[in-house]
PDB file of N, CA and C in Angstrom:
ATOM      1  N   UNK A   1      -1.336  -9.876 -34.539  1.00  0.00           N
ATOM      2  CA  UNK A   1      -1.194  -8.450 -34.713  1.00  0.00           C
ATOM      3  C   UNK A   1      -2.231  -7.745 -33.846  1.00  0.00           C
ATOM      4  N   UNK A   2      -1.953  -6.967 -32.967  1.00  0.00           N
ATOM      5  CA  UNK A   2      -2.815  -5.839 -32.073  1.00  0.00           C
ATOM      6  C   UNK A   2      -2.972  -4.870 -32.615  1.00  0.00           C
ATOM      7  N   UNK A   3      -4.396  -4.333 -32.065  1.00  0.00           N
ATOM      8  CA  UNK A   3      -4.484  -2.949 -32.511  1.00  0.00           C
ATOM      9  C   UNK A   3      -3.739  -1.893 -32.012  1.00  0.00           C
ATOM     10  N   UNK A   4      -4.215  -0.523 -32.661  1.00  0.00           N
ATOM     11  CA  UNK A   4      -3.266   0.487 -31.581  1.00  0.00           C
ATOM     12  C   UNK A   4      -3.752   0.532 -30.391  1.00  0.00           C
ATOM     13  N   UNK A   5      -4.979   0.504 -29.976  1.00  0.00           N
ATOM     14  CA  UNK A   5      -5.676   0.405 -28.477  1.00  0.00           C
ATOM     15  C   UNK A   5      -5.165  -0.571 -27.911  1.00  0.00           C
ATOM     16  N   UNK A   6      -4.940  -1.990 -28.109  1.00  0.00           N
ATOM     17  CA  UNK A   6      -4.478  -3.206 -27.546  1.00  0.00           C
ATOM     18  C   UNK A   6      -3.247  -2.385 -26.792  1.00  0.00           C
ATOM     19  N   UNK A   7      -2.147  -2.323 -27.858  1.00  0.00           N
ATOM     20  CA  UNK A   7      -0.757  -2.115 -27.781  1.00  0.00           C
ATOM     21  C   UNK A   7      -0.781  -0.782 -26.749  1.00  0.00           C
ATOM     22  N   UNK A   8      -1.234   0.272 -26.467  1.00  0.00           N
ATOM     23  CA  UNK A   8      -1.316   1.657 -26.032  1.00  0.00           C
ATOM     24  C   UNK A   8      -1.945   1.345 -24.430  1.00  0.00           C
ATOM     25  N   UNK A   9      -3.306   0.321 -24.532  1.00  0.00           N
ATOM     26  CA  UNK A   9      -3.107  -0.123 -23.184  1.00  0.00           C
ATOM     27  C   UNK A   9      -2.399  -0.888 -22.255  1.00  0.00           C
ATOM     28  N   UNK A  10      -1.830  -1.747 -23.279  1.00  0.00           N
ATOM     29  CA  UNK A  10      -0.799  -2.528 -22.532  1.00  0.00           C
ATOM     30  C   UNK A  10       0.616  -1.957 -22.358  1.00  0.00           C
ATOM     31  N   UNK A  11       1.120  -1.012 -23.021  1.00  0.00           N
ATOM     32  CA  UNK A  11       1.927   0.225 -22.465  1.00  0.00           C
ATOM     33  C   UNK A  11       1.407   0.878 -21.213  1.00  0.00           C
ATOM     34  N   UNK A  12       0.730   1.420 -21.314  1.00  0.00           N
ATOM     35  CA  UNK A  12       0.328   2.281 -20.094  1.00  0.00           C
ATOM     36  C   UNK A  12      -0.083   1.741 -18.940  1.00  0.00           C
ATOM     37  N   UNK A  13      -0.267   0.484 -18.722  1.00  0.00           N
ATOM     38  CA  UNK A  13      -0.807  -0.495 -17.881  1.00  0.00           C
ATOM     39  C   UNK A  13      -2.435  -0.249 -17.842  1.00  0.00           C
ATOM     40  N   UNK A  14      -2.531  -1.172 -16.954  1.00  0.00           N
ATOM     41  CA  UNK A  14      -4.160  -1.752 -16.474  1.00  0.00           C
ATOM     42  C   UNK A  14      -4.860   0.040 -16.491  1.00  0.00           C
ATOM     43  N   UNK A  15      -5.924   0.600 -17.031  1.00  0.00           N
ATOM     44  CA  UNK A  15      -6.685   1.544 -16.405  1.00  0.00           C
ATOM     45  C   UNK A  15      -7.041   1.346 -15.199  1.00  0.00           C
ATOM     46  N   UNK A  16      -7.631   2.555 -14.703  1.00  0.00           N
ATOM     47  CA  UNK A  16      -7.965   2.606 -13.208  1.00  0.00           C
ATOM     48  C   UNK A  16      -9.458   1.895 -13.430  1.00  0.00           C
ATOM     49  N   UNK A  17     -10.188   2.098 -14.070  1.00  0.00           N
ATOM     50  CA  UNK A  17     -11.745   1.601 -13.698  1.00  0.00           C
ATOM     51  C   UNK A  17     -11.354  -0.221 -14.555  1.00  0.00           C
ATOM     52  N   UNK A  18     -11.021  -0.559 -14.845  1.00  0.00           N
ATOM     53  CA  UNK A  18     -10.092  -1.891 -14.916  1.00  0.00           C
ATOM     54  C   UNK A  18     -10.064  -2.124 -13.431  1.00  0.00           C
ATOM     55  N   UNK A  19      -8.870  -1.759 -12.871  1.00  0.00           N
ATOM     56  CA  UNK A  19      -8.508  -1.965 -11.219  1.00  0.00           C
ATOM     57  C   UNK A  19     -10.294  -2.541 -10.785  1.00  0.00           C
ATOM     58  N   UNK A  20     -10.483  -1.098 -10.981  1.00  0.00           N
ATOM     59  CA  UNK A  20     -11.928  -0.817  -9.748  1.00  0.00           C
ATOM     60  C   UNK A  20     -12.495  -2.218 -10.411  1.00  0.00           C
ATOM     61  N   UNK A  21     -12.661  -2.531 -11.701  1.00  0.00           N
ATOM     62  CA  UNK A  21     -13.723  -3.384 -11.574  1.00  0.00           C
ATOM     63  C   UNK A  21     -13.330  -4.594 -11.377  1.00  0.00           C
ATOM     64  N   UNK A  22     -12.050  -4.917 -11.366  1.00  0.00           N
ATOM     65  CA  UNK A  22     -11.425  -6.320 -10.838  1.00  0.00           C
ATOM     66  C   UNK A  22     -11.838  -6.309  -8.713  1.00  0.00           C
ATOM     67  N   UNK A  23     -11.527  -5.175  -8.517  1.00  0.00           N
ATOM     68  CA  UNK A  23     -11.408  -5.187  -7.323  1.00  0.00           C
ATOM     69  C   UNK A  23     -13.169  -5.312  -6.751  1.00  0.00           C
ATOM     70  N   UNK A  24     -13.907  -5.153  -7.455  1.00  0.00           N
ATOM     71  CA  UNK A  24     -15.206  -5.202  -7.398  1.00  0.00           C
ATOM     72  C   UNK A  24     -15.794  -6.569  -7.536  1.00  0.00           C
ATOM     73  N   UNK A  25     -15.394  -7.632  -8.289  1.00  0.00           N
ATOM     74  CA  UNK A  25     -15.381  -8.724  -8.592  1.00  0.00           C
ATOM     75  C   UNK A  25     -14.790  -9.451  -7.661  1.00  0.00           C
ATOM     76  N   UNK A  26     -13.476  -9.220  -7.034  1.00  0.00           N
ATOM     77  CA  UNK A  26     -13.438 -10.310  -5.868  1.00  0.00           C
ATOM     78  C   UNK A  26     -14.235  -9.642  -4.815  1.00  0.00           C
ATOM     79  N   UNK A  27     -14.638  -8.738  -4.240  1.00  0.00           N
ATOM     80  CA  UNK A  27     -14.905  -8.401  -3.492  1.00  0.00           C
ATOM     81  C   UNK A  27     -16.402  -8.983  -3.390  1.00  0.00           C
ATOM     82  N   UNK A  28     -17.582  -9.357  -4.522  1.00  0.00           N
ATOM     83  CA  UNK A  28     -18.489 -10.096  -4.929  1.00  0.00           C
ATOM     84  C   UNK A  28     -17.866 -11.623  -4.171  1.00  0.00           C
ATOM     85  N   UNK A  29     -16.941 -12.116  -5.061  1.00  0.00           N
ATOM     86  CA  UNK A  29     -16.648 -13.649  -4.752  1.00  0.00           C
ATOM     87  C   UNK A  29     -16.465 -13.747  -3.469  1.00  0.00           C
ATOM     88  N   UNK A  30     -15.646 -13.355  -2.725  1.00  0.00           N
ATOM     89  CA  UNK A  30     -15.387 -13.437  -1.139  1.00  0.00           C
ATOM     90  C   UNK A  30     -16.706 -13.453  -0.719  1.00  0.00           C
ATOM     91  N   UNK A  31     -17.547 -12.383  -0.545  1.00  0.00           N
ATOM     92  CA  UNK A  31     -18.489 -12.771  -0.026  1.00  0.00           C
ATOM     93  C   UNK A  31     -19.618 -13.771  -0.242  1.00  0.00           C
ATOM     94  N   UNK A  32     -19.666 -14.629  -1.900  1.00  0.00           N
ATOM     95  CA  UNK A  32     -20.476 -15.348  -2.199  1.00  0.00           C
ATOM     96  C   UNK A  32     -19.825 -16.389  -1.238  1.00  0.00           C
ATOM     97  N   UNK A  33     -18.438 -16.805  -1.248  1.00  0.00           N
ATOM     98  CA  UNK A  33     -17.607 -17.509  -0.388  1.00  0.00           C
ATOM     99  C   UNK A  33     -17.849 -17.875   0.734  1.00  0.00           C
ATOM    100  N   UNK A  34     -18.233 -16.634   1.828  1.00  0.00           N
ATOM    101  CA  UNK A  34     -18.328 -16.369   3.322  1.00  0.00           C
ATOM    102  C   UNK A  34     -19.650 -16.923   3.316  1.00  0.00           C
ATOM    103  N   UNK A  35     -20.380 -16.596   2.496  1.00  0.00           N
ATOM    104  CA  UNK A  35     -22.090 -16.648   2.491  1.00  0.00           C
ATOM    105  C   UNK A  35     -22.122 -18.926   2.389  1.00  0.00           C
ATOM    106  N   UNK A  36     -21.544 -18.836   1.598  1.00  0.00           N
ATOM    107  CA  UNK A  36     -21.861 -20.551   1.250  1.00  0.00           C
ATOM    108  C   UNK A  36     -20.768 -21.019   2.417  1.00  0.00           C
ATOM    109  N   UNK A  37     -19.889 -20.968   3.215  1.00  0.00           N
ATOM    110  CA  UNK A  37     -18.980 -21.246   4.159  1.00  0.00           C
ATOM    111  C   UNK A  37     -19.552 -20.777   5.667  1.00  0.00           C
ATOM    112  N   UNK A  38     -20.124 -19.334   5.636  1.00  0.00           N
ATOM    113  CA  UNK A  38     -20.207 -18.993   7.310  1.00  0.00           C
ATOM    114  C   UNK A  38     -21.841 -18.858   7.647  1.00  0.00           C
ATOM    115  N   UNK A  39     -22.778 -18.970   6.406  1.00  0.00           N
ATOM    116  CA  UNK A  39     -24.061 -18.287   6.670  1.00  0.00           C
ATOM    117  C   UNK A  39     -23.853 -16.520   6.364  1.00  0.00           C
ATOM    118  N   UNK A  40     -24.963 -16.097   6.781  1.00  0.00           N
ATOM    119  CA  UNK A  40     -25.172 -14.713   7.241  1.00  0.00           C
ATOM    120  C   UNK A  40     -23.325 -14.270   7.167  1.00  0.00           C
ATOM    121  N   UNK A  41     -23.469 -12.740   6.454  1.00  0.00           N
ATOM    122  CA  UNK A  41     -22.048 -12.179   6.438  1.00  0.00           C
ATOM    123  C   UNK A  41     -22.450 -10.874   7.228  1.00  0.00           C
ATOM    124  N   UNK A  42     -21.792 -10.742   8.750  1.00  0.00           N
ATOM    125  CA  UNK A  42     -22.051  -9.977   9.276  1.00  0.00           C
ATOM    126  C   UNK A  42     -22.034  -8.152   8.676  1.00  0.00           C
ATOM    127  N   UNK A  43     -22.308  -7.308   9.229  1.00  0.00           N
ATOM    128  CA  UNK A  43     -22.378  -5.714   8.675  1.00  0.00           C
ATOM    129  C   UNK A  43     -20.720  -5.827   8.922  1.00  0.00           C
ATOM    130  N   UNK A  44     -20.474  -5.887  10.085  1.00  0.00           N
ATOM    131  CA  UNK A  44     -18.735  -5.515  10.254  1.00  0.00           C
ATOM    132  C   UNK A  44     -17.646  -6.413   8.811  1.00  0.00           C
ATOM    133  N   UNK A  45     -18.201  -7.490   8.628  1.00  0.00           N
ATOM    134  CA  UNK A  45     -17.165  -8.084   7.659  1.00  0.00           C
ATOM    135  C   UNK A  45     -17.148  -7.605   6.323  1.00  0.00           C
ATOM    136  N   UNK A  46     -18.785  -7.026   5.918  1.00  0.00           N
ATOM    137  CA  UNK A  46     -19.123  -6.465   4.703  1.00  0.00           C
ATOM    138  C   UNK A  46     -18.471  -4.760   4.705  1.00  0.00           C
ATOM    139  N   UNK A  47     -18.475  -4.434   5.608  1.00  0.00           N
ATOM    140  CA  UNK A  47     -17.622  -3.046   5.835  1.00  0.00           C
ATOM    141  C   UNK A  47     -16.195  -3.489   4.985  1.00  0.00           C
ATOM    142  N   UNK A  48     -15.757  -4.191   6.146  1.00  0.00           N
ATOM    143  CA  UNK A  48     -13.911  -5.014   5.734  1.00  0.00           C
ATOM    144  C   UNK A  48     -14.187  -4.943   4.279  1.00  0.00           C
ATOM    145  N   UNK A  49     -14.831  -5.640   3.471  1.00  0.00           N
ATOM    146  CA  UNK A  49     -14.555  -6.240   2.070  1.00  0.00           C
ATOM    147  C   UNK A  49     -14.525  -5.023   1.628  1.00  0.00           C
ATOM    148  N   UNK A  50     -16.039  -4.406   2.338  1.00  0.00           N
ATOM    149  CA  UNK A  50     -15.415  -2.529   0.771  1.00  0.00           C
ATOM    150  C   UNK A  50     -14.846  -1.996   1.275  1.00  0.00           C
ATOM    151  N   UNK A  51     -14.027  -2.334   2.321  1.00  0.00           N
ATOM    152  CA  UNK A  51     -12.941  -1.365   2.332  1.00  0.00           C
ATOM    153  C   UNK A  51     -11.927  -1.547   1.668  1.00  0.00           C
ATOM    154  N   UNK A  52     -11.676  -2.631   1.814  1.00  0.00           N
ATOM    155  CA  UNK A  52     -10.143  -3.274   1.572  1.00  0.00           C
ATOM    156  C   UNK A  52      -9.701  -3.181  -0.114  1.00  0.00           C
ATOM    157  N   UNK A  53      -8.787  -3.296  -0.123  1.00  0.00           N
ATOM    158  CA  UNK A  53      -7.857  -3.150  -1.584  1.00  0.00           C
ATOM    159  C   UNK A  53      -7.530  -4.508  -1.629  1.00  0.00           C
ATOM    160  N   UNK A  54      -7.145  -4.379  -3.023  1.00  0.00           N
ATOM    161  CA  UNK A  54      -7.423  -5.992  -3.943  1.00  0.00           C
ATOM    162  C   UNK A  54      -7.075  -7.274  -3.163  1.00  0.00           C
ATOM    163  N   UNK A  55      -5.307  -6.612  -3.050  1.00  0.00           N
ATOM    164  CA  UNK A  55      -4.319  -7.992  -2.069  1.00  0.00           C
ATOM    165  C   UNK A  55      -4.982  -8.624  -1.034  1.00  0.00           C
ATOM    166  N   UNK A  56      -5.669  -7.713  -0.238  1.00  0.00           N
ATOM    167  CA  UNK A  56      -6.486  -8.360   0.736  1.00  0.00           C
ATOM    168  C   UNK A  56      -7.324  -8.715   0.523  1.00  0.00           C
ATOM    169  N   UNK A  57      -8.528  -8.647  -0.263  1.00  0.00           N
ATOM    170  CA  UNK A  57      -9.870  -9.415  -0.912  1.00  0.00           C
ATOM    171  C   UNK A  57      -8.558 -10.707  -1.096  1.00  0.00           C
ATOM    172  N   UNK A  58      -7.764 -11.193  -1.942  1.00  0.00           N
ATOM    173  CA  UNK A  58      -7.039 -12.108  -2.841  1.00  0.00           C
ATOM    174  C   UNK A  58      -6.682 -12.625  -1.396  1.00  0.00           C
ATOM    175  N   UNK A  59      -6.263 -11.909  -0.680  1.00  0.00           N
ATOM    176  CA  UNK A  59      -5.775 -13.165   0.283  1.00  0.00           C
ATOM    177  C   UNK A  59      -6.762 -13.508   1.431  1.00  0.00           C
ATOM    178  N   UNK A  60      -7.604 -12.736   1.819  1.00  0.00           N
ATOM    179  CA  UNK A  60      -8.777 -12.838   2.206  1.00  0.00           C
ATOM    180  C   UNK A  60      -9.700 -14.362   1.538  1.00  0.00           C
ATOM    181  N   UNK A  61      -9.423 -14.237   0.107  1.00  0.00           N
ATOM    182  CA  UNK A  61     -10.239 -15.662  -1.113  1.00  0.00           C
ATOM    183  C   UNK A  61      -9.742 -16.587  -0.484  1.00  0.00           C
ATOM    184  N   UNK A  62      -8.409 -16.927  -0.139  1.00  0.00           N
ATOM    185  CA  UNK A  62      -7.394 -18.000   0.040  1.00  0.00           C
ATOM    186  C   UNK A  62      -8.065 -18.419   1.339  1.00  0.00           C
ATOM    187  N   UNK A  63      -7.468 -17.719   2.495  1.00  0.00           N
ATOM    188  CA  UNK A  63      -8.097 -17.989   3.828  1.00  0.00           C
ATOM    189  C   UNK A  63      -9.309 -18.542   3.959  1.00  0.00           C
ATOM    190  N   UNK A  64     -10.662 -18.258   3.032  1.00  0.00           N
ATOM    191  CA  UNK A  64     -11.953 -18.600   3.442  1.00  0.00           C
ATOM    192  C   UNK A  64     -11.818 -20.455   3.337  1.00  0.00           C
ATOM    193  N   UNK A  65     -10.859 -20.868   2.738  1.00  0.00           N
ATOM    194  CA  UNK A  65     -10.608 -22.326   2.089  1.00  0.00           C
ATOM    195  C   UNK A  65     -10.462 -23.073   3.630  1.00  0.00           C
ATOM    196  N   UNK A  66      -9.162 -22.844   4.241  1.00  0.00           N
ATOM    197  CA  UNK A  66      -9.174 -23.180   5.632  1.00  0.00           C
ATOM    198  C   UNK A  66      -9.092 -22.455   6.548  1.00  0.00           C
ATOM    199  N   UNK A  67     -10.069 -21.490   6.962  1.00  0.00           N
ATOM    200  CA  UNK A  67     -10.465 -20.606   8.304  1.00  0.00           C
ATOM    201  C   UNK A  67     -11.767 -21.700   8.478  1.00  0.00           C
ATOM    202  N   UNK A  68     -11.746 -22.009  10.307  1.00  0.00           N
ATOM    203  CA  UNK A  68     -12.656 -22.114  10.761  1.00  0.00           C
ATOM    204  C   UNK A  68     -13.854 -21.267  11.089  1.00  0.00           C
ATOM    205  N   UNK A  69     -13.638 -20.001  10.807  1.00  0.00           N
ATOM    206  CA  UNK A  69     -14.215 -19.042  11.667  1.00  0.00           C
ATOM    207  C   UNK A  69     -14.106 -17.471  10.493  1.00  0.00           C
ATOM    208  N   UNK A  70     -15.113 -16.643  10.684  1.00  0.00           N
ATOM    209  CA  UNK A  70     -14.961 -15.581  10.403  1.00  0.00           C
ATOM    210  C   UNK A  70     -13.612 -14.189  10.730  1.00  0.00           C
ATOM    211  N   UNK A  71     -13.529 -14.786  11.871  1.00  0.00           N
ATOM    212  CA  UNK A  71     -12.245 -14.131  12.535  1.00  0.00           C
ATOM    213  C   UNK A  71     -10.979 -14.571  11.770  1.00  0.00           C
ATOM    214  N   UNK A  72     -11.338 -15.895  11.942  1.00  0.00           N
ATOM    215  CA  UNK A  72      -9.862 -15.858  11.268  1.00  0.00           C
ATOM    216  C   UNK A  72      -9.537 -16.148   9.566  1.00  0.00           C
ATOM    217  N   UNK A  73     -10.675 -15.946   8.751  1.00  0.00           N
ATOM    218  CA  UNK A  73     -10.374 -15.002   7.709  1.00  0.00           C
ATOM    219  C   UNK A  73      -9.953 -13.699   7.779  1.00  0.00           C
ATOM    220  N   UNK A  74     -10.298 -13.101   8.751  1.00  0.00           N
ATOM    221  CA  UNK A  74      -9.585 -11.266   8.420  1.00  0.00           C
ATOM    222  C   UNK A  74      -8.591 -11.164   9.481  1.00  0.00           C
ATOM    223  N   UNK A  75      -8.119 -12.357   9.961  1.00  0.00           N
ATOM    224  CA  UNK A  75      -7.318 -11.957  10.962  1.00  0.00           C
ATOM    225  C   UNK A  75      -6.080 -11.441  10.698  1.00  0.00           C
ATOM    226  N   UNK A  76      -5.130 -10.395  11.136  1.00  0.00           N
ATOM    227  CA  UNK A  76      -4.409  -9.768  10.896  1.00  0.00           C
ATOM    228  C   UNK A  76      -2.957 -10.272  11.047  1.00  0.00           C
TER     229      UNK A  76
END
């Protein structure tokens, strides 16, 4: 049995500061990622991460697994 808050958020979907703070959290992991995989995470790649929206942090995570290279994690 849920409460009314349970049930009322899961109607209305995910809140926005929900989003933000998921999207804040990979955006942490990727770079703990890059950091234990590339060394040093350049200014330009740390730009990329806060910029970017979730899908790309998420697929950005995937890539760091087999990219040789910094490039070709964000490669387009």
């Amino acid at each position: 049995m849920m409460s009314q808050f349970a049930q009322d958020i899961i109607a209305k979907g995910k809140p926005d500061w929900l989003n933000q703070g998921e999207q804040k959290g990979e955006a942490k992991m990727l770079t703990r990622q890059l950091r234990r995989r590339f060394g040093t995470v350049p200014d330009w790649a740390s730009a990329k991460i806060t910029e970017a929206d979730f899908s790309s942090l998420e697929e950005w995570g995937l890539r760091v697994l087999d990219a040789r290279s910094l490039d070709e994690v964000f490669a387009d």
